[in-house]
PDB file of N, CA and C in Angstrom:
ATOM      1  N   UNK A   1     116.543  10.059   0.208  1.00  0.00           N
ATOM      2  CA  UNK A   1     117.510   9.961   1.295  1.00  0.00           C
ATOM      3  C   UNK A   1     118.435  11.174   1.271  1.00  0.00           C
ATOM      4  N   UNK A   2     118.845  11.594   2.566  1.00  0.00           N
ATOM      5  CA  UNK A   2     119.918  12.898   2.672  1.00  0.00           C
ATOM      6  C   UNK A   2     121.349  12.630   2.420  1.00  0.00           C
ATOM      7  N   UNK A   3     121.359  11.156   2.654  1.00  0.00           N
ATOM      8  CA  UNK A   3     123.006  11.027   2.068  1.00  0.00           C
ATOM      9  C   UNK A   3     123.057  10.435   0.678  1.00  0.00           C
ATOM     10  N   UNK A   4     124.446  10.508   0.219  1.00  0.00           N
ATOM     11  CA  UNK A   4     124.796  10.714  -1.485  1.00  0.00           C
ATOM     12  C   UNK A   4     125.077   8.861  -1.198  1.00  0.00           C
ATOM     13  N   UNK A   5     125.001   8.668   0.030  1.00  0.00           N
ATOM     14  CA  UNK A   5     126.074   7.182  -0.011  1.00  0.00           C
ATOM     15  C   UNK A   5     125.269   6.156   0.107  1.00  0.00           C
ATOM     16  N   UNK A   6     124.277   5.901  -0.693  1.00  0.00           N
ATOM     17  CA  UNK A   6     123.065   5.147  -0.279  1.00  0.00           C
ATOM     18  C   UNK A   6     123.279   3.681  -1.163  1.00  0.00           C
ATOM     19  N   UNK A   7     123.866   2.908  -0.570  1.00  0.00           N
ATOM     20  CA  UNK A   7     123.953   1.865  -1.399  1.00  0.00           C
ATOM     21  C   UNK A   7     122.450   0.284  -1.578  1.00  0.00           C
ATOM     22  N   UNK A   8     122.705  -0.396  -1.915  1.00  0.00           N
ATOM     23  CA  UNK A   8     122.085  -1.466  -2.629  1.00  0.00           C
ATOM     24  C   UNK A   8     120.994  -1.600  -1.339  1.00  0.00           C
ATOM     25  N   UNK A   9     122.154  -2.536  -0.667  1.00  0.00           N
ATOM     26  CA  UNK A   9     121.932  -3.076   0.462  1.00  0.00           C
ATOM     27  C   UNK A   9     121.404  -2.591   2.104  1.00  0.00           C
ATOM     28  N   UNK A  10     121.232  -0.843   1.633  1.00  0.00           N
ATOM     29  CA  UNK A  10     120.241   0.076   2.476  1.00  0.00           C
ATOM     30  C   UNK A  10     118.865  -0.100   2.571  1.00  0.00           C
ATOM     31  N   UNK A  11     118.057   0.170   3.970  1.00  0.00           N
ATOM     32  CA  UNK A  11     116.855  -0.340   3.896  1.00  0.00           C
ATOM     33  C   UNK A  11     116.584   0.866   3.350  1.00  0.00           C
ATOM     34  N   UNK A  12     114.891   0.788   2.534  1.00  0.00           N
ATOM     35  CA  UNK A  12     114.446   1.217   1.886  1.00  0.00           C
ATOM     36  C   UNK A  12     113.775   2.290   1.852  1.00  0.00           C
ATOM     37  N   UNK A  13     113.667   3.167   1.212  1.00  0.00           N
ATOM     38  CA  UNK A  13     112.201   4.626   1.976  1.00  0.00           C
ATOM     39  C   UNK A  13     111.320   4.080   2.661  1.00  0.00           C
ATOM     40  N   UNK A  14     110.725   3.402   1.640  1.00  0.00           N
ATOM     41  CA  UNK A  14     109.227   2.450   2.245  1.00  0.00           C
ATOM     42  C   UNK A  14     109.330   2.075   3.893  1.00  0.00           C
ATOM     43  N   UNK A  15     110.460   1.076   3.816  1.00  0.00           N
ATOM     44  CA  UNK A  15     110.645   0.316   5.156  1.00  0.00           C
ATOM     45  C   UNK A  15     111.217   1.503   6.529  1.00  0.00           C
ATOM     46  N   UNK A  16     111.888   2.038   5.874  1.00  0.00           N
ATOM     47  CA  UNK A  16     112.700   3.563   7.002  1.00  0.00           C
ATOM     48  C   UNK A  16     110.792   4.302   7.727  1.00  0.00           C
ATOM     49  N   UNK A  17     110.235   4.313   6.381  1.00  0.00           N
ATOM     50  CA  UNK A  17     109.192   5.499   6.558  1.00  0.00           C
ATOM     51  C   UNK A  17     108.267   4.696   8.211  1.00  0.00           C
ATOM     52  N   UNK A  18     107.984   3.136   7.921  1.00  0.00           N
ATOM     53  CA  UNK A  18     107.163   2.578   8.686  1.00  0.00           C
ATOM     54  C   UNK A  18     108.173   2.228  10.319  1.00  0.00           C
ATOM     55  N   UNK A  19     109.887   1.972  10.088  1.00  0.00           N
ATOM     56  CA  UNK A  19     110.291   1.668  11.165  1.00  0.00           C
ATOM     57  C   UNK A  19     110.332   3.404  12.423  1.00  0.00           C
ATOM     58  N   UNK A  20     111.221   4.278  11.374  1.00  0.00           N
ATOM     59  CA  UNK A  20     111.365   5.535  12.020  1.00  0.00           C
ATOM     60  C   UNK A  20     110.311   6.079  13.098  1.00  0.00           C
ATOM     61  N   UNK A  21     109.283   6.096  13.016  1.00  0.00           N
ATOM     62  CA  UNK A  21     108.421   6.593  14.014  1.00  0.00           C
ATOM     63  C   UNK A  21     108.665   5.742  15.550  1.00  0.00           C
ATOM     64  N   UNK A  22     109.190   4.556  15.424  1.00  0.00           N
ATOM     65  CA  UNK A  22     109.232   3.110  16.319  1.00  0.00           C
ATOM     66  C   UNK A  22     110.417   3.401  17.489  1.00  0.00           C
ATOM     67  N   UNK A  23     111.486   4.179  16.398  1.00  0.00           N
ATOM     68  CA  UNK A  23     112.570   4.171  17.114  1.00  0.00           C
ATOM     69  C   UNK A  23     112.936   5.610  18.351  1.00  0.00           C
ATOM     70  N   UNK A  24     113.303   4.944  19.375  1.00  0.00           N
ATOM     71  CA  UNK A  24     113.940   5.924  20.259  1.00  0.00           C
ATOM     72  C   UNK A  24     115.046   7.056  19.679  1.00  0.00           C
ATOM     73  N   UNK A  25     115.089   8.444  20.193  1.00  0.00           N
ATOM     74  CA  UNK A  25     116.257   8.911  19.693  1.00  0.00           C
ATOM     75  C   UNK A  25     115.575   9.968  18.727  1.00  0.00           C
ATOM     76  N   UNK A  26     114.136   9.975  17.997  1.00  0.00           N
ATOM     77  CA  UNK A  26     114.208  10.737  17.126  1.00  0.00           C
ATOM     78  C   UNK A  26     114.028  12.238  17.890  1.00  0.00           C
ATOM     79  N   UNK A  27     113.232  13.235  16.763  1.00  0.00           N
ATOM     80  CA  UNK A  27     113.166  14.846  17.324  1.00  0.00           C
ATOM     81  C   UNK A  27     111.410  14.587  17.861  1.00  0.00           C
ATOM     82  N   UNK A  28     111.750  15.063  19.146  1.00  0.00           N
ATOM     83  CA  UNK A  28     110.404  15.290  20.100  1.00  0.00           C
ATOM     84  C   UNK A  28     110.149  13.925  20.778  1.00  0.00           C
ATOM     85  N   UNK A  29     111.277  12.735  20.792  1.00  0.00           N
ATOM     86  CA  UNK A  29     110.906  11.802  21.861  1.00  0.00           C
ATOM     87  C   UNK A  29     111.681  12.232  22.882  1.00  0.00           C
ATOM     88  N   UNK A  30     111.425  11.453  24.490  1.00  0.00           N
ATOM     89  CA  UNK A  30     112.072  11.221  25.143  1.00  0.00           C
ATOM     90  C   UNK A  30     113.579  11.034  25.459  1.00  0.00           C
ATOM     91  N   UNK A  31     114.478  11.990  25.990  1.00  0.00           N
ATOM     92  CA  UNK A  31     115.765  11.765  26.005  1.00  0.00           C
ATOM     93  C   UNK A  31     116.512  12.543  24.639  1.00  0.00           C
ATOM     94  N   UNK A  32     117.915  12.219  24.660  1.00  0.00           N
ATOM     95  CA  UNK A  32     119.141  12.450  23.133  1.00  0.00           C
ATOM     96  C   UNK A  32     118.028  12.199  22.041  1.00  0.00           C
ATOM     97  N   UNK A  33     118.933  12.859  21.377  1.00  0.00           N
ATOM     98  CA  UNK A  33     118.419  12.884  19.854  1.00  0.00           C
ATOM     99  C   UNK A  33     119.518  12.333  19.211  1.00  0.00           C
ATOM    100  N   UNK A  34     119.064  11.293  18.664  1.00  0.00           N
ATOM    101  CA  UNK A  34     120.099  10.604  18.104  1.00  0.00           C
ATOM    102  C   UNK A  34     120.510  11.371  16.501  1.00  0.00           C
ATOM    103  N   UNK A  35     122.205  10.813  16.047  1.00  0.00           N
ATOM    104  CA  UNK A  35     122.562  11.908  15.152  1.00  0.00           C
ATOM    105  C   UNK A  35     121.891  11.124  13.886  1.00  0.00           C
ATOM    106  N   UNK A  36     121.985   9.688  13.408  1.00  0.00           N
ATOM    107  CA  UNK A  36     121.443   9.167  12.249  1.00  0.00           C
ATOM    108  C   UNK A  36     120.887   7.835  12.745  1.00  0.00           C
ATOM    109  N   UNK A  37     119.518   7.677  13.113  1.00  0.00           N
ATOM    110  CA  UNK A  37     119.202   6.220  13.257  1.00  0.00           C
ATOM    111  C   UNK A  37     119.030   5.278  12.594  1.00  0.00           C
ATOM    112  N   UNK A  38     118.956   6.173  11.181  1.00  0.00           N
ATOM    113  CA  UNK A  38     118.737   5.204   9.747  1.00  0.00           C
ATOM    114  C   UNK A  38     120.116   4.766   9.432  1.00  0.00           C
ATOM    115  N   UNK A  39     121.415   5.187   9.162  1.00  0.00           N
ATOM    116  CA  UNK A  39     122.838   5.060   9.416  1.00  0.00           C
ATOM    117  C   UNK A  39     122.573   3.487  10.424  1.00  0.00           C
ATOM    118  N   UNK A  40     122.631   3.994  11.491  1.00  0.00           N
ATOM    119  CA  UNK A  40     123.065   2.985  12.806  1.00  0.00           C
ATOM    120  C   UNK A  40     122.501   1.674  12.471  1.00  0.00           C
ATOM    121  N   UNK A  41     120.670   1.920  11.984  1.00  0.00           N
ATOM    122  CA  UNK A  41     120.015   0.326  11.634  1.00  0.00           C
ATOM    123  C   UNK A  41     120.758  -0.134  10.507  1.00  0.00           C
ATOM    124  N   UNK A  42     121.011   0.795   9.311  1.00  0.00           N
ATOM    125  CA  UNK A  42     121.590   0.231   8.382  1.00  0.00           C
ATOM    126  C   UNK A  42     123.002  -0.841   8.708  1.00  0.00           C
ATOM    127  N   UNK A  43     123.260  -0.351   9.611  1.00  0.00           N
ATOM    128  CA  UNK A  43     124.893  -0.833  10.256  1.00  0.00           C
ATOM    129  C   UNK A  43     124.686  -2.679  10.679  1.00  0.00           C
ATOM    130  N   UNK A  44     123.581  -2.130  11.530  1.00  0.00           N
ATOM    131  CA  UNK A  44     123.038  -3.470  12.755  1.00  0.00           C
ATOM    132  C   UNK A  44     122.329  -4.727  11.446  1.00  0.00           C
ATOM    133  N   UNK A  45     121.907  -3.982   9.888  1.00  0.00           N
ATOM    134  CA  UNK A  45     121.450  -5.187   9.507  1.00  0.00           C
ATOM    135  C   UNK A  45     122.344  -5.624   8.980  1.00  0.00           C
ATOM    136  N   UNK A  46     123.878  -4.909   8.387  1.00  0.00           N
ATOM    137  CA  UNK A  46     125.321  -5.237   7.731  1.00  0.00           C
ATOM    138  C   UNK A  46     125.487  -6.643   8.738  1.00  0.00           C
ATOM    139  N   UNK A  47     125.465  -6.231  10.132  1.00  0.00           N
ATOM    140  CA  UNK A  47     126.471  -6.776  10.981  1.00  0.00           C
ATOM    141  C   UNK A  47     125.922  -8.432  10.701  1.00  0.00           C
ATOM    142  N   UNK A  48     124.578  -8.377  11.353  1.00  0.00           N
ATOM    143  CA  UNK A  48     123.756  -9.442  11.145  1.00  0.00           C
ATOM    144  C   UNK A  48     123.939 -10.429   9.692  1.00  0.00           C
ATOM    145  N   UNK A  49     123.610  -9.760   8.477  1.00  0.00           N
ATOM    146  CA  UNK A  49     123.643 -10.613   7.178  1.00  0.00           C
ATOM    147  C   UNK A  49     125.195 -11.093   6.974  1.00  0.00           C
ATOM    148  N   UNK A  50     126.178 -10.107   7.501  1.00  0.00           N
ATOM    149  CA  UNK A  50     127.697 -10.798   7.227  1.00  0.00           C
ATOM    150  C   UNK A  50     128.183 -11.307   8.373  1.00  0.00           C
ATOM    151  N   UNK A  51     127.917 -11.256   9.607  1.00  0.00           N
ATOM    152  CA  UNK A  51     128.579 -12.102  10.892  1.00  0.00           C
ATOM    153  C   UNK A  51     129.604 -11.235  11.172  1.00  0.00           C
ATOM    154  N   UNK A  52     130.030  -9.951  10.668  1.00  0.00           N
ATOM    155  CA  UNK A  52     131.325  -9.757  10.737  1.00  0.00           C
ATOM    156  C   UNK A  52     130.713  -8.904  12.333  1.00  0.00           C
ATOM    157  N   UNK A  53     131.934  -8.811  12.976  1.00  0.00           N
ATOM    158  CA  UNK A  53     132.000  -7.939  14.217  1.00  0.00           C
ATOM    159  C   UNK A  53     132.099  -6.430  14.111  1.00  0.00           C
ATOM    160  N   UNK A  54     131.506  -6.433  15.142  1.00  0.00           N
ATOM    161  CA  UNK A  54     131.147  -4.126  15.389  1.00  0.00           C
ATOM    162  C   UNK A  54     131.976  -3.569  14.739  1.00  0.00           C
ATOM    163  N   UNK A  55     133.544  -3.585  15.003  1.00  0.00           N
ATOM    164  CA  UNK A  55     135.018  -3.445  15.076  1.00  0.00           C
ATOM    165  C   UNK A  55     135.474  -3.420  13.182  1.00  0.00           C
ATOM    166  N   UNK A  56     134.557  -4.221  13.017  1.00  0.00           N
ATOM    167  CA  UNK A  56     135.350  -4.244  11.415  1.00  0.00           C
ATOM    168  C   UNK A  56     133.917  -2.799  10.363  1.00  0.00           C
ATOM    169  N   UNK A  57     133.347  -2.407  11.346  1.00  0.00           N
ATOM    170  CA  UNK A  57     132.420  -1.575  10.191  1.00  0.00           C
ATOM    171  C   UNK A  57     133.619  -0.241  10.195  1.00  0.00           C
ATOM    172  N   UNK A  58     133.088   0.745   9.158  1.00  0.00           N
ATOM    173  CA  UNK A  58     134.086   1.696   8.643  1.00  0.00           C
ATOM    174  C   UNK A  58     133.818   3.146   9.761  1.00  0.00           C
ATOM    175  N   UNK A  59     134.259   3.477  10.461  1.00  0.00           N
ATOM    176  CA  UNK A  59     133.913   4.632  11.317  1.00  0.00           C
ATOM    177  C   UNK A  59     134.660   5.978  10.517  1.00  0.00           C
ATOM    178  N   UNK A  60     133.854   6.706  10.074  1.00  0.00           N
ATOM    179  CA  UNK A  60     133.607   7.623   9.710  1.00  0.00           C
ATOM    180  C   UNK A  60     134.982   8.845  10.259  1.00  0.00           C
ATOM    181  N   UNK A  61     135.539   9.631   9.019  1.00  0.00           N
ATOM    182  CA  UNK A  61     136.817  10.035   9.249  1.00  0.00           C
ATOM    183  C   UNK A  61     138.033   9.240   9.316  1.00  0.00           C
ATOM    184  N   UNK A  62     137.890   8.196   9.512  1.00  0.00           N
ATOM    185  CA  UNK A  62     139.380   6.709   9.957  1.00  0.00           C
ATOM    186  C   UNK A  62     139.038   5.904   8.634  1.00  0.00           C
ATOM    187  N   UNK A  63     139.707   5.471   8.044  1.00  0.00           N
ATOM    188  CA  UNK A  63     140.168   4.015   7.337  1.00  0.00           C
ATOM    189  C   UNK A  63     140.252   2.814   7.934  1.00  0.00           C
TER     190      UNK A  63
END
């Protein structure tokens, strides 16, 4: 992985390697290029396993 911040509860090489091709956004699809899609899923499975809302994840630069 490219980031240092890779915790427990991040999906996995394995699982990134088979979803990544799936997802919209990467380099040479259709449309933006998204900046981290592995980031963003990682986010969407936080949100899901804890219930907590969009609003409470940590946005990057802010506390």
């Amino acid at each position: 992985m490219e980031d240092e911040s890779v915790h427990r509860r991040d999906i996995s090489d394995e699982f990134w390697s088979k979803l990544e091709p799936m997802l919209p956004g990467r380099k040479g699809s259709w449309g933006g290029q998204a900046k981290d899609n592995r980031r963003f899923i990682n986010a969407v499975f936080w949100i899901l396993r804890t219930g907590a809302p969009w609003r409470d994840l940590k946005v990057s630069g802010k506390s």
